[in-house]
Protein backbone atom coordinates (compact mmCIF):
# COMPACT_ATOMS: atom_id res chain seq x y z
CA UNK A 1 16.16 2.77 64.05
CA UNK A 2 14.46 2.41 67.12
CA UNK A 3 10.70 2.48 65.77
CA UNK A 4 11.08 -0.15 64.16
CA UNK A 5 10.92 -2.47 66.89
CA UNK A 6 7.61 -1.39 67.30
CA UNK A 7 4.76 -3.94 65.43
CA UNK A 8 4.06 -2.75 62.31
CA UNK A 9 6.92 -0.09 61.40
CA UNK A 10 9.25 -1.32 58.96
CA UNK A 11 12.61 0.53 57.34
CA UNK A 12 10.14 2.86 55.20
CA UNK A 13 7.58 3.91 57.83
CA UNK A 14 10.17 4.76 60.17
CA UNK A 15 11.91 6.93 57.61
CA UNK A 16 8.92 8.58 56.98
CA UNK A 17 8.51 9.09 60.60
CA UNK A 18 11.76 10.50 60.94
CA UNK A 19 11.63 13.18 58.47
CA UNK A 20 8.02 13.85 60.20
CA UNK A 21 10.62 14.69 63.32
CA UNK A 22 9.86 11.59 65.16
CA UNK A 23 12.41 9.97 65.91
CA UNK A 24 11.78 8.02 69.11
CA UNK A 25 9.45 5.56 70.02
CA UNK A 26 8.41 8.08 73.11
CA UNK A 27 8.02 10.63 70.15
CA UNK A 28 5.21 8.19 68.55
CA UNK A 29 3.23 7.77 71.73
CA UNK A 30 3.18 11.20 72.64
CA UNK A 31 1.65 12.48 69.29
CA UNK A 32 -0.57 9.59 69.38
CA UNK A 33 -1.37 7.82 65.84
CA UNK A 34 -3.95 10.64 64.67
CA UNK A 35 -0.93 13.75 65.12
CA UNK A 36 1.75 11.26 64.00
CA UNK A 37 -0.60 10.56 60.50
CA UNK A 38 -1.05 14.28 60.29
CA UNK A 39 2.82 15.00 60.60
CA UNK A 40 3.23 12.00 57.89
CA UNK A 41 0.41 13.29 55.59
CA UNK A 42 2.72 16.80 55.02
CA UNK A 43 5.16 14.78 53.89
CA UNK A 44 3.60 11.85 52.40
CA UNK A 45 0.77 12.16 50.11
CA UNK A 46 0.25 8.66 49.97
CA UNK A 47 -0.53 8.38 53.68
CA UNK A 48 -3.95 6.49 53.84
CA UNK A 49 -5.84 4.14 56.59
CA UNK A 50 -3.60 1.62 56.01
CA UNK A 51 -0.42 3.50 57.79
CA UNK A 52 -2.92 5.25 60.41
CA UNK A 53 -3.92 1.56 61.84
CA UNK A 54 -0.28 0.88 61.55
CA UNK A 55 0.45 3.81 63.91
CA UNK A 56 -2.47 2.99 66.14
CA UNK A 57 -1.08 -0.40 66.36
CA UNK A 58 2.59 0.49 66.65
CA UNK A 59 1.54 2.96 70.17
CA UNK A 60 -0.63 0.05 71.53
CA UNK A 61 1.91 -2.68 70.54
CA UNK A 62 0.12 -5.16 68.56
CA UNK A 63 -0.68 -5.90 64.79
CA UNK A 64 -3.13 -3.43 63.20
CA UNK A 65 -5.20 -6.41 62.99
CA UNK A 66 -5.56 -6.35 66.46
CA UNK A 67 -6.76 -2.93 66.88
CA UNK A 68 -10.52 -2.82 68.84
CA UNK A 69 -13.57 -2.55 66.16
CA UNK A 70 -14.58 0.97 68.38
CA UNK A 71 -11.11 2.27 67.66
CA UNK A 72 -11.04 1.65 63.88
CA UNK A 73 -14.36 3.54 64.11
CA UNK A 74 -12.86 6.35 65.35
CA UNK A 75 -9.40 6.05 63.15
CA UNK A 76 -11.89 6.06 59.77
CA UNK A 77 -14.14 8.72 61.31
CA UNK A 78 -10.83 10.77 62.32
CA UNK A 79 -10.05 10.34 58.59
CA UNK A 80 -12.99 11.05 56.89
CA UNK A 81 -13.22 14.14 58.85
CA UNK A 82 -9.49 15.06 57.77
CA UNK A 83 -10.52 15.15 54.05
CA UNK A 84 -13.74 16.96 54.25
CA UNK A 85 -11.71 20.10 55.23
């Protein structure tokens, strides 16, 4: 599969991602890691921070690790946000 030669996306996540209906790494960074999670979280209830960092990561092309402290703000406030509704 083509997603996962992005960082981060291994065999499962990029299952997941295909039965989400993306398929294609363009597919990934058009959604962007916050519509992708939201796709995954329909079919995946055990979607959790974890996988939206490795999303993040996967569209800018490094290891989650690697992912700016401002923009893992945003990713947990995106989340917390997502549950409260």
């Amino acid at each position: 599969m083509e997603l996962t030669k992005l960082p981060n996306i291994e065999n499962t996540l990029a299952e997941k991602l295909f039965k989400a209906g993306i398929s294609t790494i363009k597919d990934l960074i058009k959604l962007g890691a916050e519509q992708a999670f939201l796709r995954l979280s329909i079919e995946d209830e055990t979607s959790c921070f974890n996988m939206l960092c490795a999303l993040e990561g996967a569209i800018q092309g490094i290891r989650w690790h690697g992912i700016s402290k401002e923009r893992m703000n945003e990713l947990k406030e995106f989340l917390r946000l997502k549950r409260i509704k």
